[in-house]
N, C-alpha and C. Protein backbone atom coordinates (compact mmCIF):
# COMPACT_ATOMS: atom_id res chain seq x y z
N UNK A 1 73.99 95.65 58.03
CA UNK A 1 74.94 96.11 59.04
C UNK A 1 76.36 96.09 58.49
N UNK A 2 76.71 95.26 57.28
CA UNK A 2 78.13 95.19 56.83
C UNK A 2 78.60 96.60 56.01
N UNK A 3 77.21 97.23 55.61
CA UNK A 3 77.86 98.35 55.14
C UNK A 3 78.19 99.51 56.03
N UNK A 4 77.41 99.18 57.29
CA UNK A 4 77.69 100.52 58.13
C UNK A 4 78.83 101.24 58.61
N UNK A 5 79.45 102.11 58.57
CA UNK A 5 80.62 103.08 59.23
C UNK A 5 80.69 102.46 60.09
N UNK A 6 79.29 103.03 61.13
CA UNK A 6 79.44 103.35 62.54
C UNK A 6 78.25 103.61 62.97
N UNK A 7 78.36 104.11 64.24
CA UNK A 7 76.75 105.09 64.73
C UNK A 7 77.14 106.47 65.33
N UNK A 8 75.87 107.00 64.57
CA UNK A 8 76.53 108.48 64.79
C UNK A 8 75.55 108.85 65.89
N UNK A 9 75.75 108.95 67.33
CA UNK A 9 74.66 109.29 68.50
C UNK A 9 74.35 111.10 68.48
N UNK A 10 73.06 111.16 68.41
CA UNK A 10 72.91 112.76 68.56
C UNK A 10 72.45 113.05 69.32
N UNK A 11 72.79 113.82 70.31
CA UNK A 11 72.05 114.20 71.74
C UNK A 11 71.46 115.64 71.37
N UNK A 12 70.38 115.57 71.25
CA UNK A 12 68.91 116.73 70.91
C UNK A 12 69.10 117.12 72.68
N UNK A 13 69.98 118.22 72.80
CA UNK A 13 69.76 119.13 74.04
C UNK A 13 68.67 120.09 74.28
N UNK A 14 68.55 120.99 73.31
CA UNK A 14 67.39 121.82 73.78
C UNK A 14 66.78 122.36 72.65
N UNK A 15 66.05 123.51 72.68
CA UNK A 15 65.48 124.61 71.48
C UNK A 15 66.06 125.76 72.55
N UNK A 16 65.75 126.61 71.63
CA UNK A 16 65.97 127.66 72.40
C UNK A 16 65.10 128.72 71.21
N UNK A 17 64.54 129.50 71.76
CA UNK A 17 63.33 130.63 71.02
C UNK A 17 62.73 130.28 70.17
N UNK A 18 61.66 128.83 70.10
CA UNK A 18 61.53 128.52 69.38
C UNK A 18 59.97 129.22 68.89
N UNK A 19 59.44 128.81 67.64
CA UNK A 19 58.49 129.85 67.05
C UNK A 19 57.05 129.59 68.09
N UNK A 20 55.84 130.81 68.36
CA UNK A 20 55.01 130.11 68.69
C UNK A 20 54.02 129.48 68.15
N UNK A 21 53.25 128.47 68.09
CA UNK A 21 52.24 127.70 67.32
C UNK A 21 50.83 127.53 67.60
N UNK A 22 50.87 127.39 69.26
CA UNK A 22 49.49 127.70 69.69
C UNK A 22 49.22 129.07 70.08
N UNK A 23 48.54 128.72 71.13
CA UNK A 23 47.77 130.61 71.52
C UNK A 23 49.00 131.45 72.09
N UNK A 24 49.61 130.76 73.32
CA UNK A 24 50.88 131.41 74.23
C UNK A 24 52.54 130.73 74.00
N UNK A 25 52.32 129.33 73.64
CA UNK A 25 53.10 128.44 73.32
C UNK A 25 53.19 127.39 72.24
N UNK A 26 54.12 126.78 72.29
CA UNK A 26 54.49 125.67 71.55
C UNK A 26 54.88 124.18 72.55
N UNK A 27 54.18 122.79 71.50
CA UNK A 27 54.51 121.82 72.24
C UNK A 27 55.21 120.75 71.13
N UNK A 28 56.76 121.87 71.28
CA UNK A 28 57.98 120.85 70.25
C UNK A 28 58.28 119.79 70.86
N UNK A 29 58.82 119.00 69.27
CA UNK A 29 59.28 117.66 69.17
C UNK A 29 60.06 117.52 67.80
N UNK A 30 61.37 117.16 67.83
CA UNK A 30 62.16 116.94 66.71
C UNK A 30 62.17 115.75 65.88
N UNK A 31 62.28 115.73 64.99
CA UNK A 31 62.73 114.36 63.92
C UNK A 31 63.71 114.63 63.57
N UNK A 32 64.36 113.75 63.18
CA UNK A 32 65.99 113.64 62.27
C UNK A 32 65.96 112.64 60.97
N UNK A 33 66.23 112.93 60.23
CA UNK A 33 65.87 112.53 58.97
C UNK A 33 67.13 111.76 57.79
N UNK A 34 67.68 110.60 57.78
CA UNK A 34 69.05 110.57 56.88
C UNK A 34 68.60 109.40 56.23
N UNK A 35 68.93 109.29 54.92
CA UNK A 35 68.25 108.40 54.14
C UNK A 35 66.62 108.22 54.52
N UNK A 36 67.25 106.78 54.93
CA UNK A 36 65.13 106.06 54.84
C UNK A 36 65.52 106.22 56.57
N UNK A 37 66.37 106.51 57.20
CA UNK A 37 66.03 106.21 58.45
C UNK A 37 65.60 107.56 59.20
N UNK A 38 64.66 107.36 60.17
CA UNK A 38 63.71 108.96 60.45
C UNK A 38 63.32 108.68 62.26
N UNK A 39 63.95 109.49 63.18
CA UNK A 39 64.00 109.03 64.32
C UNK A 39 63.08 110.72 64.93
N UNK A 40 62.52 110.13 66.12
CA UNK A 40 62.09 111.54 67.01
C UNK A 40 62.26 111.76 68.26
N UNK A 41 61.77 112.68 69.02
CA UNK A 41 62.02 112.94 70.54
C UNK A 41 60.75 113.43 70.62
N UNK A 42 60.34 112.94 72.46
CA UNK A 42 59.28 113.15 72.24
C UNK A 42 58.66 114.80 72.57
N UNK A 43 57.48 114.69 72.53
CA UNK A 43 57.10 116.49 72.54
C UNK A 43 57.18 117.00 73.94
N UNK A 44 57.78 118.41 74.13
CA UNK A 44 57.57 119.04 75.41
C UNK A 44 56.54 119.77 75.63
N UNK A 45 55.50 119.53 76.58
CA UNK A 45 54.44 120.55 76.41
C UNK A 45 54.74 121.69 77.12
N UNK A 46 54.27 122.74 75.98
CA UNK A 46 54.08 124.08 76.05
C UNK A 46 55.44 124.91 77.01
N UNK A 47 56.46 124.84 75.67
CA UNK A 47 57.44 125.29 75.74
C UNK A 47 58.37 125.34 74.69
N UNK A 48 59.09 127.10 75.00
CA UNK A 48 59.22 127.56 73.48
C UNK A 48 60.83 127.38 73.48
N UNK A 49 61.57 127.10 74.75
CA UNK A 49 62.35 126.64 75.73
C UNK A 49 62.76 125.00 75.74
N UNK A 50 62.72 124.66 75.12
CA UNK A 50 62.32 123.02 75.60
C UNK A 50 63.92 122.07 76.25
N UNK A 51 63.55 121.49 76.86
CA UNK A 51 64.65 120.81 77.33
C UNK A 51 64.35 119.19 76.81
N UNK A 52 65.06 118.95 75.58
CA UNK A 52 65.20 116.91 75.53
C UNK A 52 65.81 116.38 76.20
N UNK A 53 66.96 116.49 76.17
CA UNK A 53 68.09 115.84 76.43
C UNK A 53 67.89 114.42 76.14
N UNK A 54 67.78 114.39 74.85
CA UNK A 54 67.45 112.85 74.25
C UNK A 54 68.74 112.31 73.27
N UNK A 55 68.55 111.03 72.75
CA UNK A 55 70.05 110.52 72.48
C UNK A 55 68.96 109.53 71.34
N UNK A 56 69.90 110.19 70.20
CA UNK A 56 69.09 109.56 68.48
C UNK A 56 69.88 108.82 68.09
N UNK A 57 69.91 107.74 67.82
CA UNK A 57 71.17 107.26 67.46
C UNK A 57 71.12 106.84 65.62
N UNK A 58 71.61 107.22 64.66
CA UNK A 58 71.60 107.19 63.17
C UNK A 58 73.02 106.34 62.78
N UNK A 59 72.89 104.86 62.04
CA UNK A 59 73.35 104.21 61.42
C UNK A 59 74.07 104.87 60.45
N UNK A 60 75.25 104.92 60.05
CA UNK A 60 75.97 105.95 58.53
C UNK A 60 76.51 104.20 57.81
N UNK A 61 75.91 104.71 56.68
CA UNK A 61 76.52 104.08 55.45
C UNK A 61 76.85 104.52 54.81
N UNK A 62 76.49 106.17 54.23
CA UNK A 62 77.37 106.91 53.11
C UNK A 62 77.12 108.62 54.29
N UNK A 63 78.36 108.96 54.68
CA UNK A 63 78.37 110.35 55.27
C UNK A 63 78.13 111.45 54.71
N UNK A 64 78.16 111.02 53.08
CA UNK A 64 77.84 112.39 51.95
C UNK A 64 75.99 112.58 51.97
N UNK A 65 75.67 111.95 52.82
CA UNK A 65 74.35 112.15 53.11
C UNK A 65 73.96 113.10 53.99
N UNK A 66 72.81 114.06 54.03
CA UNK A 66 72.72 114.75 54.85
C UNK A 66 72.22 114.52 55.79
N UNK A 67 71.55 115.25 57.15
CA UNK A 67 70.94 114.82 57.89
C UNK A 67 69.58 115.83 58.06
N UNK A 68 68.43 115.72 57.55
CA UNK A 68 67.47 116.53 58.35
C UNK A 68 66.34 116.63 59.16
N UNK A 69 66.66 118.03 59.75
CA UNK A 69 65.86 118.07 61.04
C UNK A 69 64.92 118.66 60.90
N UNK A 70 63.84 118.15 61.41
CA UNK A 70 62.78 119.29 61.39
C UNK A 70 61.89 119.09 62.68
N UNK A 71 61.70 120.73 63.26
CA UNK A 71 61.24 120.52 64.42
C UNK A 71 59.04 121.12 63.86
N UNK A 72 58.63 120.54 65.22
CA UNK A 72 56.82 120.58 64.93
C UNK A 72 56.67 120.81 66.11
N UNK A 73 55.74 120.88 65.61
CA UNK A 73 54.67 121.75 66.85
C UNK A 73 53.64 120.22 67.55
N UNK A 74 53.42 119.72 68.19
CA UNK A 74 52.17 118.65 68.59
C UNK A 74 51.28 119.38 68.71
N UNK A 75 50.08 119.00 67.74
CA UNK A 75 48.54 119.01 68.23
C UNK A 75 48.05 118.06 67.96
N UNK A 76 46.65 117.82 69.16
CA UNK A 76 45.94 117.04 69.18
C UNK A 76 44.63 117.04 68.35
N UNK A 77 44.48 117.92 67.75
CA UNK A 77 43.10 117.53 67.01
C UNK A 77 42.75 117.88 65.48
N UNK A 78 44.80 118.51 65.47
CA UNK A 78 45.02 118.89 63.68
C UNK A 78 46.44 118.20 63.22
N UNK A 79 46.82 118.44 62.55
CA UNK A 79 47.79 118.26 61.90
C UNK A 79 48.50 119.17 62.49
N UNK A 80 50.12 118.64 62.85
CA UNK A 80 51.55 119.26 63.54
C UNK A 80 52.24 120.21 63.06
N UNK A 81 52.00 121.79 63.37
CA UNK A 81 52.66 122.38 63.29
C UNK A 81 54.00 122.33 62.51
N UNK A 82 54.49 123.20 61.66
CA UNK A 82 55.91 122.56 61.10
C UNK A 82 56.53 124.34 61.84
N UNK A 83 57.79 123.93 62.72
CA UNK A 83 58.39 124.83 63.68
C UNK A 83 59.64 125.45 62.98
N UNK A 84 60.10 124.86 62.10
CA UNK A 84 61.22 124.91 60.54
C UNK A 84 61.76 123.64 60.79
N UNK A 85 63.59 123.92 60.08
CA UNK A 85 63.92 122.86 59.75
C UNK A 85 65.58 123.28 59.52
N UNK A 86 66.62 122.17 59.16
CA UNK A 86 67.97 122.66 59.15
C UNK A 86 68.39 121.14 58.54
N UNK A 87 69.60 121.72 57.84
CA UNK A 87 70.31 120.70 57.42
C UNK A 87 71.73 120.21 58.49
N UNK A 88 71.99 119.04 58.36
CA UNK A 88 73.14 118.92 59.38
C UNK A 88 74.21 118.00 58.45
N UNK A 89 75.71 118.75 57.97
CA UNK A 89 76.48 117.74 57.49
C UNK A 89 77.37 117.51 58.14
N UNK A 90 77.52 116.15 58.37
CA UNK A 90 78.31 114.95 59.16
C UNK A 90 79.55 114.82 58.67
N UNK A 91 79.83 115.06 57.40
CA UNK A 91 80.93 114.54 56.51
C UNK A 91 82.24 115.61 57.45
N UNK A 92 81.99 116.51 57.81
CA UNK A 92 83.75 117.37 58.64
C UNK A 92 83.56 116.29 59.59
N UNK A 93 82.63 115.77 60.50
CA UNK A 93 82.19 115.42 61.53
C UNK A 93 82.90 113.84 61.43
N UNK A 94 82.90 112.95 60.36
CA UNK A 94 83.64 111.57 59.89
C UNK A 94 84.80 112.01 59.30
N UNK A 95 85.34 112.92 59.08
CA UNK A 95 86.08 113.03 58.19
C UNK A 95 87.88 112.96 59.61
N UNK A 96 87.09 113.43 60.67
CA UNK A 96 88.11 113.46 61.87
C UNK A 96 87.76 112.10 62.08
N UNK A 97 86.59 111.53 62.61
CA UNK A 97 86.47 110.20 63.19
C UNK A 97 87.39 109.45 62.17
N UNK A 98 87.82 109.51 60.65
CA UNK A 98 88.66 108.84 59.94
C UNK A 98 89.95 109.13 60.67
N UNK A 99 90.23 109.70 60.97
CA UNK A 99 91.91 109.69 61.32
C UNK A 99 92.14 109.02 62.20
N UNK A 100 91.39 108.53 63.09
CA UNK A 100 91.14 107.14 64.53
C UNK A 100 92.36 107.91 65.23
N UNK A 101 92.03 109.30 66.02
CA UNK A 101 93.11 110.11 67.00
C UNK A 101 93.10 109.20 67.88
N UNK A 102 94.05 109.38 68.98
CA UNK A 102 94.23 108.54 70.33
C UNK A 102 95.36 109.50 70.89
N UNK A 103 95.33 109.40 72.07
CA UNK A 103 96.34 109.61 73.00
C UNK A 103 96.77 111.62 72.87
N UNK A 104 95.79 112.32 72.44
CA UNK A 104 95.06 113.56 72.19
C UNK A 104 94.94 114.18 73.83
N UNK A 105 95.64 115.55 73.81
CA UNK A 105 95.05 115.64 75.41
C UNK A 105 93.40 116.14 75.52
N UNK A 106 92.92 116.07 76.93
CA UNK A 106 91.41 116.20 77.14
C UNK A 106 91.51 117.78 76.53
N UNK A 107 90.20 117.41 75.69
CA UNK A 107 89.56 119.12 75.27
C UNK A 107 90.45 119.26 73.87
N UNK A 108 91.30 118.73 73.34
CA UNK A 108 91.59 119.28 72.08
C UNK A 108 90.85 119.19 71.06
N UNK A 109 90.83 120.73 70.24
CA UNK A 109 89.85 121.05 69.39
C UNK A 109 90.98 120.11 67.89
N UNK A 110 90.16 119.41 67.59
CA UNK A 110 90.80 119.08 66.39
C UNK A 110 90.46 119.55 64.75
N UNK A 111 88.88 120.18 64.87
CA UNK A 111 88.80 121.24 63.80
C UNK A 111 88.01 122.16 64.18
N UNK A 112 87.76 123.21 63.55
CA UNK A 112 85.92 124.63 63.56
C UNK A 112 85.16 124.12 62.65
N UNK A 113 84.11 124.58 62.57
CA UNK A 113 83.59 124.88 61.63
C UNK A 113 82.94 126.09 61.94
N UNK A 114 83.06 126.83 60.67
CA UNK A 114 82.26 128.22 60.81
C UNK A 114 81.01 127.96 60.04
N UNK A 115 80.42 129.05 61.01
CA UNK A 115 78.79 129.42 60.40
C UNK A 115 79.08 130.36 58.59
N UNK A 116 78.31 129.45 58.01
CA UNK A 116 78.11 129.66 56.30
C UNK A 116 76.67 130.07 55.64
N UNK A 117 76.76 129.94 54.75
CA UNK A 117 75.28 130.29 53.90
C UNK A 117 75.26 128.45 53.38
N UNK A 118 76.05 127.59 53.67
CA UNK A 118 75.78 126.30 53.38
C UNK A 118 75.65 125.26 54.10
N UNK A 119 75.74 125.76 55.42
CA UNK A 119 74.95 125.32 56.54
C UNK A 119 74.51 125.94 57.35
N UNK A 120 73.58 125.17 58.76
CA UNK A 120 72.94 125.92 59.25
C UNK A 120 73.50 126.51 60.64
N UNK A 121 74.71 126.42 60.90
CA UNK A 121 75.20 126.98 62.03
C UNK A 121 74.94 128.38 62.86
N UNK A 122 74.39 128.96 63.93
CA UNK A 122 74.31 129.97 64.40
C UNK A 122 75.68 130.17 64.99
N UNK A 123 77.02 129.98 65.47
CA UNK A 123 77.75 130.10 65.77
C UNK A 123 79.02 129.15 64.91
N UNK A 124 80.42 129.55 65.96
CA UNK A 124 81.35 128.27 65.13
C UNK A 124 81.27 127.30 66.26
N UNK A 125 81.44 125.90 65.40
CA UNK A 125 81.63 124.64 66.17
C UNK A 125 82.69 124.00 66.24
N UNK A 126 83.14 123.39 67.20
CA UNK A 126 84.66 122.71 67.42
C UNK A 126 84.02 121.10 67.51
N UNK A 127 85.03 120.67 66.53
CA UNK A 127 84.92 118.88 66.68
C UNK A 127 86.18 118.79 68.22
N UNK A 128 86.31 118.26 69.16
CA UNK A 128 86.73 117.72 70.29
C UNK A 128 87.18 116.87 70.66
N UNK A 129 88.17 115.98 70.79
CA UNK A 129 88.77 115.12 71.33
C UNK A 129 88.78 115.25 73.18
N UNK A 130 87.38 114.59 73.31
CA UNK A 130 86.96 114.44 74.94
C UNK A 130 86.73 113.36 75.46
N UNK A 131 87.69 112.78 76.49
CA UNK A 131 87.48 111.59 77.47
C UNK A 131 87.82 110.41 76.22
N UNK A 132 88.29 110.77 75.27
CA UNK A 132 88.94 109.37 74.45
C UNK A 132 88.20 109.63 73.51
N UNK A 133 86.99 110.29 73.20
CA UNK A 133 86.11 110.31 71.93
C UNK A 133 86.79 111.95 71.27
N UNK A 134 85.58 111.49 69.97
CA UNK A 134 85.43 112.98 68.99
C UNK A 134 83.85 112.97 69.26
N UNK A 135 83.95 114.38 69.43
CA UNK A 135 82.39 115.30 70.09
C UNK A 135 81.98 116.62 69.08
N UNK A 136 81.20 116.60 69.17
CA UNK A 136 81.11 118.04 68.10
C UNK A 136 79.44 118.99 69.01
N UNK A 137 79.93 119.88 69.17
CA UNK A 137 78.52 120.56 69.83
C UNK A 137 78.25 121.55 68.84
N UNK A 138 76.98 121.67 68.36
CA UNK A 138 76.43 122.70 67.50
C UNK A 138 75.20 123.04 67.64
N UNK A 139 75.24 124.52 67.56
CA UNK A 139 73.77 125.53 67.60
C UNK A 139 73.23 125.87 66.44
N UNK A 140 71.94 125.07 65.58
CA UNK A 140 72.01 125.06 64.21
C UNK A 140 70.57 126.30 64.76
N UNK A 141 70.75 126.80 63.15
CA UNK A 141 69.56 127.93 63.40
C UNK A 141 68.62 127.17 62.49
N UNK A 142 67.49 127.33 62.66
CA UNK A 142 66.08 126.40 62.03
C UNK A 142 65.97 127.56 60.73
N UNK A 143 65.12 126.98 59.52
CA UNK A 143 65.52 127.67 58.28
C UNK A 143 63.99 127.49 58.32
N UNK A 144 63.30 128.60 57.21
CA UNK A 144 61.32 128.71 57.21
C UNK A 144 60.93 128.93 58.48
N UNK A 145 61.23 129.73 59.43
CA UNK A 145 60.31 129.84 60.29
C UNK A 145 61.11 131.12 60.99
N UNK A 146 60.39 132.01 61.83
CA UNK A 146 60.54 133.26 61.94
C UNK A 146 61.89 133.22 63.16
N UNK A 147 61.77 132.02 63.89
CA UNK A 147 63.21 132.36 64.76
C UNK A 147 63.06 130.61 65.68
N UNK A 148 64.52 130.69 65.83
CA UNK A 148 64.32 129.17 66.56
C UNK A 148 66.12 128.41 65.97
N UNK A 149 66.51 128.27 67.61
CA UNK A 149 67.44 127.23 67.21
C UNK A 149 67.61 126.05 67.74
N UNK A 150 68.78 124.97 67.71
CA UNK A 150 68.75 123.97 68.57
C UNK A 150 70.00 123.60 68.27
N UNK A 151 70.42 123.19 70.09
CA UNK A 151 71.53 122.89 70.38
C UNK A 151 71.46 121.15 70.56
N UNK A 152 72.45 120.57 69.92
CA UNK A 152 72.92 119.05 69.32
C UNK A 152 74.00 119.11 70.17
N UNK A 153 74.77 117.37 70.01
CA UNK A 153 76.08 117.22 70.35
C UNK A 153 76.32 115.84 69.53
N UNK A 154 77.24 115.85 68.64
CA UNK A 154 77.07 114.26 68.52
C UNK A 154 78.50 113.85 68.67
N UNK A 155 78.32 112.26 68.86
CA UNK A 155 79.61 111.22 69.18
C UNK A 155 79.58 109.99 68.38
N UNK A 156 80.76 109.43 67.74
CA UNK A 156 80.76 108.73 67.28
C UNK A 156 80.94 107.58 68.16
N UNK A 157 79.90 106.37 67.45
CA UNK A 157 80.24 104.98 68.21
C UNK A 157 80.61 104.10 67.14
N UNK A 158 81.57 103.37 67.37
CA UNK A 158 82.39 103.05 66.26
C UNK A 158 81.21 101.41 66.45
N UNK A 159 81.89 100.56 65.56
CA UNK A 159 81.21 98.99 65.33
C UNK A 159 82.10 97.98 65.11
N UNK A 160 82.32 97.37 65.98
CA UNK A 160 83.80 96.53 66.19
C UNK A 160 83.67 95.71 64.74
N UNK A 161 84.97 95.43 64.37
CA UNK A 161 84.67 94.38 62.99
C UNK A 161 84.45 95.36 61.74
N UNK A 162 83.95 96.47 61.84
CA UNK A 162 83.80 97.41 60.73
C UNK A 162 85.36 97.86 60.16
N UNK A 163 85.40 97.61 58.76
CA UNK A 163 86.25 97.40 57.69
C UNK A 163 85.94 98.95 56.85
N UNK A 164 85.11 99.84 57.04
CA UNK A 164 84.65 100.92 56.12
C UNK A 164 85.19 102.42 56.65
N UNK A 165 85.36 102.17 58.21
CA UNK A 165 86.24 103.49 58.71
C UNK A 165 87.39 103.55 58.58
């Protein structure tokens, strides 16, 4: 715990068009993947639509790490569907939480990021200075698989006593 930043909370909001796997549908479920640590949400049945609204929470010790996602398919009597997958970098995302803003009015965008060929963004994203925090909402497009995205939000939770931010 002495090396940790912080915690970086990711709220897994939805899919949206995601691929199909069974006969009419799909029954997604995400993982998040950074270093050795590997977290999930659980599966929605049979929906290509899915609504989580789940909250991942990932330990940072080095932000030059990536984060990946990969969404699946649940079945019960084979092996899980793989639905694709996306990279997520955190480092614009700490790189504001370093400046420790305060006293910011509600809603200020404090950076973009645009959609690249070096990440997976379907749109541009604004890091946020909301209700006292930094917020970042992003629509990453899933990579290997014929169509499928997912909408995130993450917030930093800082770790009192931490010497590394």
């Amino acid at each position: 715990m002495e090396n940790w930043m912080g915690l970086l909370r990711i709220h897994v909001c939805r899919g949206i068009n995601l691929a199909i796997r069974d006969v009419y549908s799909s029954d997604p479920y995400v993982i998040l993947k950074m270093g050795k640590l590997k977290l999930k949400t659980r599966a929605v049945k049979q929906n290509t639509n899915p609504q989580w609204n789940e909250d991942l929470t990932l330990s940072i010790e080095d932000p030059n790490l990536p984060i990946t996602m990969f969404v699946y398919d649940k079945d019960r009597f084979s092996l899980d569907d793989k639905m694709g997958d996306a990279e997520i970098d955190a480092r614009p995302f700490v790189e504001v939480v370093k400046m420790k803003l305060n006293n910011l009015s509600n809603g200020t965008i404090v950076r973009t990021i645009q959609p690249s060929k070096s990440n997976c963004l379907s749109e541009e994203s604004y890091i946020v200075w909301e209700n006292g925090e930094v917020t970042q909402k992003m629509f990453v497009r899933l990579r290997n698989v014929e169509c499928g995205e997912v909408e995130l939000q993450l917030k930093w939770i800082g770790i009192p006593g931490s010497t590394r931010l």
